[in-house]
Protein backbone atom coordinates (compact mmCIF):
# COMPACT_ATOMS: atom_id res chain seq x y z
CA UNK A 1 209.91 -66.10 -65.72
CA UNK A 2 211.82 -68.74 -63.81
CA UNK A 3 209.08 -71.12 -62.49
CA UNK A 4 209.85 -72.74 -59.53
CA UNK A 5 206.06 -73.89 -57.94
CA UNK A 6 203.25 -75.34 -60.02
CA UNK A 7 199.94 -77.00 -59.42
CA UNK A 8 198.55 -80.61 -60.95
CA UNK A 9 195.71 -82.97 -60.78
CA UNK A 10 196.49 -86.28 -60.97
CA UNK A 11 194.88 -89.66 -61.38
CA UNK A 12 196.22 -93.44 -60.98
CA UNK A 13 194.48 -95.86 -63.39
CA UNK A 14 191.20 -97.70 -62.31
CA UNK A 15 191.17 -101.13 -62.01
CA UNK A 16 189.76 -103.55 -64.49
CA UNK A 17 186.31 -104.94 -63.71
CA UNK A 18 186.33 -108.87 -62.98
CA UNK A 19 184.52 -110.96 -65.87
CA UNK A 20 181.32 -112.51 -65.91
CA UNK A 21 181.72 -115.63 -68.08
CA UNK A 22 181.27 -119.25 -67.87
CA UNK A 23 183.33 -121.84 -70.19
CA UNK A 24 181.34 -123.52 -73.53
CA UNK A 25 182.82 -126.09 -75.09
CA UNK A 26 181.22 -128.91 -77.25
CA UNK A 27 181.48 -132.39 -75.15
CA UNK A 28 182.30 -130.58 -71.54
CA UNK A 29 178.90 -130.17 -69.79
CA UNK A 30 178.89 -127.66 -67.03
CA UNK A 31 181.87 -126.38 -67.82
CA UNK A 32 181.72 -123.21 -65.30
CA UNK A 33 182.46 -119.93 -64.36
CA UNK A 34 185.62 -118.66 -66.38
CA UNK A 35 185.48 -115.33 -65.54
CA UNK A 36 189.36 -113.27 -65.57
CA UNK A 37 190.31 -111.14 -62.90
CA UNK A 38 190.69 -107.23 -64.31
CA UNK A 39 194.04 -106.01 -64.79
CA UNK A 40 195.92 -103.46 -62.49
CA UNK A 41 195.66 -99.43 -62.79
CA UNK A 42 198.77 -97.34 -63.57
CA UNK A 43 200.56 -95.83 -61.12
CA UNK A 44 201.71 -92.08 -61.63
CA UNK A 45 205.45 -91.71 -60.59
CA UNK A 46 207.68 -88.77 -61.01
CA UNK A 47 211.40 -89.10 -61.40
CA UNK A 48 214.02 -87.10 -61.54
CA UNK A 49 215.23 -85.61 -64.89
CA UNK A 50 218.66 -83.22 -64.72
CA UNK A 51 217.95 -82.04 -68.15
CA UNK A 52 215.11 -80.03 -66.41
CA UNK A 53 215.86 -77.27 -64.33
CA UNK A 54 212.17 -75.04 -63.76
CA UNK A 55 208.84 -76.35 -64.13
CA UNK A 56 207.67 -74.34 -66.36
CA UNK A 57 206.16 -77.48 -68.80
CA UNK A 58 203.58 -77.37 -66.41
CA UNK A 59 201.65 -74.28 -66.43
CA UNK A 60 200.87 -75.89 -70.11
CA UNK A 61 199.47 -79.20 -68.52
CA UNK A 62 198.16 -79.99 -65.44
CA UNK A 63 196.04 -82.73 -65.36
CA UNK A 64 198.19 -86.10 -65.80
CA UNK A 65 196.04 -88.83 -65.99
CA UNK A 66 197.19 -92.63 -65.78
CA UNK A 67 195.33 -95.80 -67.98
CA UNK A 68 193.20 -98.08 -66.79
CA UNK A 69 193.82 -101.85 -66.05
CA UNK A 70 191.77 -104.16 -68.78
CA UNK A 71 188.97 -106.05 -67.80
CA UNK A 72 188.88 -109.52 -67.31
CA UNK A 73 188.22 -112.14 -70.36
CA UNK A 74 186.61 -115.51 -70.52
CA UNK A 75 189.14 -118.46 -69.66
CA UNK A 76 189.97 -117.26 -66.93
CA UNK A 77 192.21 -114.64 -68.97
CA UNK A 78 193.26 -111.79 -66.50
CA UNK A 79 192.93 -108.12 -67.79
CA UNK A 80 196.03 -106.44 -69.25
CA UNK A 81 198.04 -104.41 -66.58
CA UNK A 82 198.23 -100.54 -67.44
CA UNK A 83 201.65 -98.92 -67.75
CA UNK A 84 202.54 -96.70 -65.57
CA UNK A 85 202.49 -92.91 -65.99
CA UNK A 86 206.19 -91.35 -65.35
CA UNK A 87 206.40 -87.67 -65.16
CA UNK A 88 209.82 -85.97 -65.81
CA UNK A 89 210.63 -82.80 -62.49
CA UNK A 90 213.60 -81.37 -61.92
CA UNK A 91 215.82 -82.81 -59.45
CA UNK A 92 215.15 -81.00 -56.22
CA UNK A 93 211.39 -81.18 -56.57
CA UNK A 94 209.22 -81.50 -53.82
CA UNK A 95 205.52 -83.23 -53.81
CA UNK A 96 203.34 -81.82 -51.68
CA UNK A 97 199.49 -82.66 -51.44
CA UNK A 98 197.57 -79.32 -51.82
CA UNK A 99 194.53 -79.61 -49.90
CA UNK A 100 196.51 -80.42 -46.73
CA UNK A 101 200.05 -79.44 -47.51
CA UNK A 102 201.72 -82.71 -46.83
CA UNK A 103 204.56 -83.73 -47.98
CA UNK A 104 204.31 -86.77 -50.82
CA UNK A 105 208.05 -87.37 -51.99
CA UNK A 106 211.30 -85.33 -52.31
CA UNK A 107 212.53 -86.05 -55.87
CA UNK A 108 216.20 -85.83 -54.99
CA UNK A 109 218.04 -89.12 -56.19
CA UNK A 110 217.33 -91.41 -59.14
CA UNK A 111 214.71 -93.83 -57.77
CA UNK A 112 211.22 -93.17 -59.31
CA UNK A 113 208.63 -92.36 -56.69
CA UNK A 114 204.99 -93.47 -57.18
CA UNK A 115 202.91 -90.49 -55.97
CA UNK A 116 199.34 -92.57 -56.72
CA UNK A 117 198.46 -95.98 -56.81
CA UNK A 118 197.02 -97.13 -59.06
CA UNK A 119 194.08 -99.40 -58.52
CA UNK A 120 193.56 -103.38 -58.59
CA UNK A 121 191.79 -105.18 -60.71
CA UNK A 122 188.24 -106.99 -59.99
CA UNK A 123 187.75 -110.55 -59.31
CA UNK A 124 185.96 -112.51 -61.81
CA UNK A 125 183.57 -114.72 -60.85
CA UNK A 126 185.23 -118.04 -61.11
CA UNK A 127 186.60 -116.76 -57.56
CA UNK A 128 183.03 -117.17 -56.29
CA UNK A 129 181.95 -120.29 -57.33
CA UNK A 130 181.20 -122.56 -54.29
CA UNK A 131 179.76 -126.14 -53.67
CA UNK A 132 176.43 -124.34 -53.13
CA UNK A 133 176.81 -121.17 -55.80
CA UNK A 134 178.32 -123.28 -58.79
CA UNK A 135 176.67 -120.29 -61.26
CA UNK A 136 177.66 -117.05 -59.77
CA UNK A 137 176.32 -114.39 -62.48
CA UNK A 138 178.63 -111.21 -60.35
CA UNK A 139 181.96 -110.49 -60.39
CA UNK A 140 184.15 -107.57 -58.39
CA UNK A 141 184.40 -103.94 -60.13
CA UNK A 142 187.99 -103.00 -59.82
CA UNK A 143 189.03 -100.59 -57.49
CA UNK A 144 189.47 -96.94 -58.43
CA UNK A 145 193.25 -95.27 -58.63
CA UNK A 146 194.11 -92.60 -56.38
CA UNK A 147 193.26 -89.46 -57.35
CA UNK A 148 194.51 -85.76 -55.93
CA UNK A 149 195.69 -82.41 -56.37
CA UNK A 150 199.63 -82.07 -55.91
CA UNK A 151 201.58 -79.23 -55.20
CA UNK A 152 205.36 -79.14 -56.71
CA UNK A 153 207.84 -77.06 -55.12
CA UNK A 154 211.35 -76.82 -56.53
CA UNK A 155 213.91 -76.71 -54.01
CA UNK A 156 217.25 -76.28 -55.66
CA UNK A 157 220.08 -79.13 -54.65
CA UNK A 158 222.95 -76.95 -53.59
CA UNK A 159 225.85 -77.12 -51.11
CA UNK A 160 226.63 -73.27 -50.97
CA UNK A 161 224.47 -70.47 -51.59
CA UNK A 162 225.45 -67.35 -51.93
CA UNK A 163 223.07 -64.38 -50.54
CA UNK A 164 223.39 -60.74 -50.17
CA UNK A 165 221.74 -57.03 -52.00
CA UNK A 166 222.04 -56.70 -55.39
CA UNK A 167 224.79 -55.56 -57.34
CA UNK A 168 227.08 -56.83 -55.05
CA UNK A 169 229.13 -59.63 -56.49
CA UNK A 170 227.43 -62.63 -56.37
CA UNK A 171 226.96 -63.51 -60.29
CA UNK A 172 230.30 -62.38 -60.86
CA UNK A 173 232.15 -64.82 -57.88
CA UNK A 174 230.05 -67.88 -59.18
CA UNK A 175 231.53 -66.84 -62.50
CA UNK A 176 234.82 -67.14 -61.56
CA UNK A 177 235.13 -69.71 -59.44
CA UNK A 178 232.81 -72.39 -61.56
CA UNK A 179 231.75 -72.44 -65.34
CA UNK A 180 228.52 -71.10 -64.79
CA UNK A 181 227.78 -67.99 -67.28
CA UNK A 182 225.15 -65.76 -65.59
CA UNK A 183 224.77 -62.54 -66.87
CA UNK A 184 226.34 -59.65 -65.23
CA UNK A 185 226.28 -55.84 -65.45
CA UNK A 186 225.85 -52.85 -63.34
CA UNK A 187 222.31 -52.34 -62.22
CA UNK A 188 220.16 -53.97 -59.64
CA UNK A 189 218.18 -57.56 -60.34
CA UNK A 190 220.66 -58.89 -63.47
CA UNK A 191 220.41 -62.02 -62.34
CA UNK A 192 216.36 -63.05 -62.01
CA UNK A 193 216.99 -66.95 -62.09
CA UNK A 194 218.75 -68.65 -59.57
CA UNK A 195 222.09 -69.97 -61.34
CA UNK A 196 223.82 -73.29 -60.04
CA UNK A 197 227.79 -73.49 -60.83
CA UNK A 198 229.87 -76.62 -59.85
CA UNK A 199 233.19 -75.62 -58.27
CA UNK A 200 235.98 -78.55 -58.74
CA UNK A 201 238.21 -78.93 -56.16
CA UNK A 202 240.29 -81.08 -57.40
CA UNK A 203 239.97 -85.16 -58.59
CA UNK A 204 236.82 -85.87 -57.54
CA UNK A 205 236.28 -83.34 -55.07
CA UNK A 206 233.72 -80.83 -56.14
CA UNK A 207 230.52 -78.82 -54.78
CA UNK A 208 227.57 -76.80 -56.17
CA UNK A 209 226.90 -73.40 -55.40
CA UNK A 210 224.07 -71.09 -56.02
CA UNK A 211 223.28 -67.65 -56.52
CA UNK A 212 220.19 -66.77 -54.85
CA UNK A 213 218.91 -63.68 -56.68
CA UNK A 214 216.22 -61.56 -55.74
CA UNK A 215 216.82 -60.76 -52.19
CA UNK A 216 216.05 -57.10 -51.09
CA UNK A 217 214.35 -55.95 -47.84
CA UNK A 218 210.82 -57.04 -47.19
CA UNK A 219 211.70 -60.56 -49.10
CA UNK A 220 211.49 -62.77 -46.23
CA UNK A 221 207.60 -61.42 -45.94
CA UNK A 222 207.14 -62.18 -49.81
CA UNK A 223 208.44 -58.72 -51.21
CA UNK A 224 209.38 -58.41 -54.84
CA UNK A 225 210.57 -62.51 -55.62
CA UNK A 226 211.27 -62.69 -51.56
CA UNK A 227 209.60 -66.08 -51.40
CA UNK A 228 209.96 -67.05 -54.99
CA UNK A 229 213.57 -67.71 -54.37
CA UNK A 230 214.00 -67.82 -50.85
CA UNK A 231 213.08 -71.38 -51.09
CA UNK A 232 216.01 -72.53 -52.64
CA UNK A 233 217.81 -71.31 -49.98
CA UNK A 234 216.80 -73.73 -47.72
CA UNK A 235 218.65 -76.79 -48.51
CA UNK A 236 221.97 -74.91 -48.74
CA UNK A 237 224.73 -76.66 -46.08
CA UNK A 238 226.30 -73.26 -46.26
CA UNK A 239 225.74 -69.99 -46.71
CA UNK A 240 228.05 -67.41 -48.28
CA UNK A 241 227.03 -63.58 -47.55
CA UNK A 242 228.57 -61.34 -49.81
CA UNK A 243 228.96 -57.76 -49.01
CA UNK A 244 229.77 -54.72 -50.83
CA UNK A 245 232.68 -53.66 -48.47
CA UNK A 246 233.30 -49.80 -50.47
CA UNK A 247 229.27 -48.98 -49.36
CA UNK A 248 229.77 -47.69 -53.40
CA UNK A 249 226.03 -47.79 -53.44
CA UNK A 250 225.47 -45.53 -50.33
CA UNK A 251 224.56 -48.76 -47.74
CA UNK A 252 226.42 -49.61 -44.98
CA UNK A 253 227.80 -53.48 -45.51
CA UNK A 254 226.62 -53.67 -41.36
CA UNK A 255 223.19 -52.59 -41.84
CA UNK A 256 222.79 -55.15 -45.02
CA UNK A 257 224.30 -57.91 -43.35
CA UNK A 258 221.63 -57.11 -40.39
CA UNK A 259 218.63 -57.06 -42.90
CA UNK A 260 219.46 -59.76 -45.05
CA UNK A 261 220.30 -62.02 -41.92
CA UNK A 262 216.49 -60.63 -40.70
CA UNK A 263 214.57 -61.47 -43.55
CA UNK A 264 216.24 -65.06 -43.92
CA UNK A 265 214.48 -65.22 -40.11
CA UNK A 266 211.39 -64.17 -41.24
CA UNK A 267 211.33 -66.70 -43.97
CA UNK A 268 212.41 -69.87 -41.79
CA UNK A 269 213.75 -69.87 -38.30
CA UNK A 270 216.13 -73.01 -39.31
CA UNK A 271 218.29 -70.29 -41.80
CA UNK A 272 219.42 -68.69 -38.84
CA UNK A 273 220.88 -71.45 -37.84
CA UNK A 274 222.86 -71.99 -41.07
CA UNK A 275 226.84 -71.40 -41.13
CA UNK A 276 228.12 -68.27 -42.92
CA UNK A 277 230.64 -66.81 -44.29
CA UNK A 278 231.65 -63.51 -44.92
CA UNK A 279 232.55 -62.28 -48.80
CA UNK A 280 233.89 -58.16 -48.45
CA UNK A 281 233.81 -57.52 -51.97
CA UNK A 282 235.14 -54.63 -53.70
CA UNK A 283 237.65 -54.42 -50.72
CA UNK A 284 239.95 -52.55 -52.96
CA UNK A 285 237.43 -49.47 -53.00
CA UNK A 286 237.42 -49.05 -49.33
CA UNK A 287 240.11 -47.15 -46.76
CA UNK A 288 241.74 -49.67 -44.85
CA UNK A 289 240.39 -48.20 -41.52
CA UNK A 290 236.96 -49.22 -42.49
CA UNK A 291 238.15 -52.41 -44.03
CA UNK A 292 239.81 -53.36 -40.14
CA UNK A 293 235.85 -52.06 -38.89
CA UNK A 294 234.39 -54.50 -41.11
CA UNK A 295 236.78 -57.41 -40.05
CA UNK A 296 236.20 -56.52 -36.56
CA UNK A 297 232.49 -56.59 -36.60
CA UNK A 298 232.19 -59.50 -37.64
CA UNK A 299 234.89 -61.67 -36.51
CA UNK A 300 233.58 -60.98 -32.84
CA UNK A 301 230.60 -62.23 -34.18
CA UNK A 302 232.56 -65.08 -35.01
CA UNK A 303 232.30 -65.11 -38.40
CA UNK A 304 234.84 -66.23 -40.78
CA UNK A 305 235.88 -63.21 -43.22
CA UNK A 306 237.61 -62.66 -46.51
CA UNK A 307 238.45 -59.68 -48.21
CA UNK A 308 237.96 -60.48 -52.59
CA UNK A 309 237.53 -58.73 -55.36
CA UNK A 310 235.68 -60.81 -57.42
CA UNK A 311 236.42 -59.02 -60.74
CA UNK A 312 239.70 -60.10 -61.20
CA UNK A 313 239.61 -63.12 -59.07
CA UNK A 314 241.36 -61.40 -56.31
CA UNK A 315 241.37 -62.92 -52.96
CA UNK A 316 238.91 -65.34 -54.01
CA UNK A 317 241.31 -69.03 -53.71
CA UNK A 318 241.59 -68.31 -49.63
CA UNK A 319 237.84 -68.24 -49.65
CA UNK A 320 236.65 -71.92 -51.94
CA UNK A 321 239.62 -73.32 -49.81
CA UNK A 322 237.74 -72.49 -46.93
CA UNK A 323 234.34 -73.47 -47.87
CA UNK A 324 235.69 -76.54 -49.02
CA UNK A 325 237.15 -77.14 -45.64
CA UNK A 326 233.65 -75.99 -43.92
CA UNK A 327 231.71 -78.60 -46.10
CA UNK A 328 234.05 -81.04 -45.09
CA UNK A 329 232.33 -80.66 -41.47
CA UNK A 330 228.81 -80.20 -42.41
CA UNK A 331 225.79 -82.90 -42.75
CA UNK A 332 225.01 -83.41 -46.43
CA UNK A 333 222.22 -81.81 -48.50
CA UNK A 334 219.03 -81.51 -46.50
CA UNK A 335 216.09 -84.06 -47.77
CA UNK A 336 212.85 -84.28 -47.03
CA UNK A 337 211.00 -87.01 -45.52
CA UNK A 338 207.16 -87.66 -46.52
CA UNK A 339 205.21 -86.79 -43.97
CA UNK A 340 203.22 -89.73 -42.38
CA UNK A 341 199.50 -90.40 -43.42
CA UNK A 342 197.25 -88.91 -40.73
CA UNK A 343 195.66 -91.69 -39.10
CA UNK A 344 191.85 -89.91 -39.93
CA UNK A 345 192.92 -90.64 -43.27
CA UNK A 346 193.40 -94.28 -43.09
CA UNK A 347 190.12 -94.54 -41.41
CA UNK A 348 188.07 -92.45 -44.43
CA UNK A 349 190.07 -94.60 -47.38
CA UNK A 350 188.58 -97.26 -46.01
CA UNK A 351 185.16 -96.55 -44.63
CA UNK A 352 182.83 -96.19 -47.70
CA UNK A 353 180.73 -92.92 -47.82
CA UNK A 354 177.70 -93.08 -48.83
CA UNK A 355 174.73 -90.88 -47.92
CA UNK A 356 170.91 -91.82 -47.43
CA UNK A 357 167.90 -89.63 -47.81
CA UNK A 358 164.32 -89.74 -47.42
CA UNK A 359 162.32 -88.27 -50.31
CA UNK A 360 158.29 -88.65 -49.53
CA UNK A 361 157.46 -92.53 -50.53
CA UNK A 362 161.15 -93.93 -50.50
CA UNK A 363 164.71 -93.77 -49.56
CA UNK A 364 167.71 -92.66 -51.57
CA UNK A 365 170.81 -93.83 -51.51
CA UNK A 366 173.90 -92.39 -53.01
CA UNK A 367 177.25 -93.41 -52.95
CA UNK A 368 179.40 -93.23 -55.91
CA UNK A 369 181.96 -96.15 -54.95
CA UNK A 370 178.21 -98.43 -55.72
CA UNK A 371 178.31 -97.50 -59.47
CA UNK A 372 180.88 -99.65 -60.21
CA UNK A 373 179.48 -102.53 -58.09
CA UNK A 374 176.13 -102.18 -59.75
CA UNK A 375 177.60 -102.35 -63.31
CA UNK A 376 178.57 -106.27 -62.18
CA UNK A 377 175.09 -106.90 -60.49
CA UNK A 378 172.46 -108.56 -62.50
CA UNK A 379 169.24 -107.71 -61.03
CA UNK A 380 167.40 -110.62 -62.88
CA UNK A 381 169.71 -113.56 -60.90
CA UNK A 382 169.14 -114.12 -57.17
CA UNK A 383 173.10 -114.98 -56.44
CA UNK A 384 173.76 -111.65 -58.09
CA UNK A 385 171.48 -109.45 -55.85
CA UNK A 386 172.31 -111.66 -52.87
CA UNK A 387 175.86 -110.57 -53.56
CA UNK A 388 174.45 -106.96 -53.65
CA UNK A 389 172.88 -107.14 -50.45
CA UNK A 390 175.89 -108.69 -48.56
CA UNK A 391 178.00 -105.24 -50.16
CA UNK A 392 174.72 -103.13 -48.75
CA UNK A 393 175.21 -104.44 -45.45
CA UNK A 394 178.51 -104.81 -44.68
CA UNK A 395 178.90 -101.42 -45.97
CA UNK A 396 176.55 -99.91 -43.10
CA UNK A 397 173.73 -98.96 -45.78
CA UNK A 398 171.12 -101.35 -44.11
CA UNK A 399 172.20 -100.21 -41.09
CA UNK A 400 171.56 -96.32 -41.33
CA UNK A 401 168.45 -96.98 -43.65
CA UNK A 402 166.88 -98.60 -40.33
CA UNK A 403 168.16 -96.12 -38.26
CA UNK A 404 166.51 -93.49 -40.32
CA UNK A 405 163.02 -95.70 -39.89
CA UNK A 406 162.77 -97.60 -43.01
CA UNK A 407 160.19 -100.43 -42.91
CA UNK A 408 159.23 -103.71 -44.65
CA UNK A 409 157.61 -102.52 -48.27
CA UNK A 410 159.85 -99.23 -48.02
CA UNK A 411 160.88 -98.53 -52.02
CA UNK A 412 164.63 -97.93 -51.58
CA UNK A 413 166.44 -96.56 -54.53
CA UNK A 414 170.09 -96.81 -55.03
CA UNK A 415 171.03 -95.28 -58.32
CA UNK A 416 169.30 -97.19 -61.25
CA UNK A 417 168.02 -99.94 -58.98
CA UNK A 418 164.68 -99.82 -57.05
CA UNK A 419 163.72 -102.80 -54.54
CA UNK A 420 161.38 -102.97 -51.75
CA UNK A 421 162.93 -103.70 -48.28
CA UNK A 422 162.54 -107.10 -46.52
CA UNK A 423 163.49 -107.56 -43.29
């Protein structure tokens, strides 16, 4: 089965927590806080990888997790930076976050995209050492790497695409006119994998085209692989509708044209838009009356239209010239831009959540960025839980806990760590 979508968790590297240290040496009194800074996260980037072309590696793994930085050491020794995690797509791929379908990267060219940050490291606490606070016993957790559920969408690269029923030519043009090697034969849905062929022009003049397989009425609304390859129609500059001119199959050429050009509609109004061309293949099988019917239909449609037969090449030189000349005219592959960071977003990344609770005697307060915080705090130094309080209020936590009618004596509870409230 040709996979073309798949869906991943993954997770930048945390930060390294800051170090709580302070320099000994025999002779130097006082030496100080020495405490390193943590090192950074890994980042998760994808890049492109032609020696891919489905994504089939991963419906085996899905969960692609980056290291963490290292944490900081004593003299002032910063924690060791985590490499980054690169993950291999095919070219074409598009990143697309799943919970709100936007769109991360388009993994067309050969510059590695980071899809999550990952996080910094922690400050150690020779960073907090002041004229007044010359033995700070806290230091700065690091920060946590991003962390999501992606969506990846292959999107085949492709100047020409060539649509139309089955069993009407298309495998056996590509053929011809490039070195793909699909397979082909006489029954419907031979080809069930789209199948790119590069057609050279001449010195440095080439173009890729694509058989689109799969299309049949109803595909546009997802029927049979409608959707599954309808996709890779999209980025096509051109299209190239190939019809089976001799009807040798009982269909009218008219009537497919119509519902092939309908469900292409029904998929995306922007395919509508796209240029075609007409293929009449197997012109040598139909009466010359209905071949002039054909030519008329469509050129007062004003389409372009070429009688082939693909089989023996027939016919089929008049045509590449042409798209060659029609490419010449068109804007290049169509990329995708990421879409822009809703500005709600910015706000929650960097508000804190946290939630607070009253539970008989005392007040609970949960918030799982705090964990890492209290790992750093020690509750038995003053400087420490003054740095504690500072993160409680500046956070908002004092501020809801009085809104929610805490008063002096209160037992508040965050996590491990019980204190009674003070004004």
């Amino acid at each position: 089965m040709f996979a073309d979508i798949a869906k991943i968790h993954i997770k930048a590297g945390d930060g390294g927590n800051g170090k709580v240290s302070f320099h000994r040496e025999k002779y130097v009194a006082a030496g100080g806080p020495d405490g390193g800074d943590g090192g950074k996260g890994g980042n998760v980037i994808m890049v492109a990888d032609d020696n891919l072309s489905t994504l089939a590696d991963f419906r085996y793994k899905r969960k692609y997790i980056a290291q963490n930085g290292g944490a900081g050491m004593a003299n002032r020794c910063s924690g060791k930076k985590a490499p980054d995690l690169v993950i291999h797509v095919p070219r074409g791929t598009l990143v697309k976050e799943t919970e709100s379908g936007r769109i991360l990267a388009d993994i067309s060219d050969d510059e590695p995209t980071v899809i999550a940050k990952g996080g910094n490291g922690g400050w150690g606490n020779s960073h907090f050492a002041t004229a007044t606070r010359q033995v700070p016993r806290f230091a700065k957790p690091g920060i946590p790497g991003e962390e999501m559920d992606v969506t990846l969408e292959l999107k085949l690269l492709a100047d020409v695409g060539l649509i139309g029923f089955p069993n009407v030519g298309k495998s056996t043009l590509i053929s011809v006119v490039s070195e793909a090697k699909p397979k082909i034969a006489n029954y419907h849905f031979t080809t069930v994998v789209p199948v790119l062929g590069v057609v050279r022009m001449g010195e440095g003049d080439s173009f890729v085209m694509a058989d689109i397989p799969g299309l049949i009425e109803g595909a546009g609304s997802g029927a049979g692989l409608g959707h599954e390859f309808l996709r890779h129609v999209e980025r096509c500059r051109l299209l190239v509708h190939v019809l089976d001119a001799s009807g040798s199959e009982g269909r009218d050429p008219k009537e497919d044209f119509e519902r092939i050009n309908h469900e292409l509609s029904v998929f995306s109004e922007e395919l509508t838009e796209r240029n075609q061309i007409i293929a009449l293949n197997k012109c040598d099988m139909c009466e010359e009356e209905d071949l002039k019917n054909l030519h008329k239909y469509f050129e007062d449609q004003g389409y372009k239209v070429f009688d082939i037969m693909a089989a023996i090449a027939e016919g089929v030189k008049p045509l590449i010239n042409c798209i060659a000349e029609e490419l010449s005219h068109l804007p290049p592959v169509k990329r995708y831009e990421p879409d822009p960071v809703p500005q709600e977003d910015f706000s929650d990344r960097d508000r804190h959540s946290f939630t607070v609770r009253r539970e008989s005697d005392r007040f609970v307060v949960e918030a799982p960025w705090l964990l890492k915080i209290l790992e750093t705090v020690d509750p038995d130094d003053y400087e420490s839980l003054q740095y504690f309080q500072r993160v409680l209020q500046s956070s908002g936590i004092i501020a809801e806990l009085e809104k929610q009618g805490v008063e002096e004596g209160d037992t508040v509870a965050v996590y491990d760590i019980e204190f009674d409230y003070i004004r």
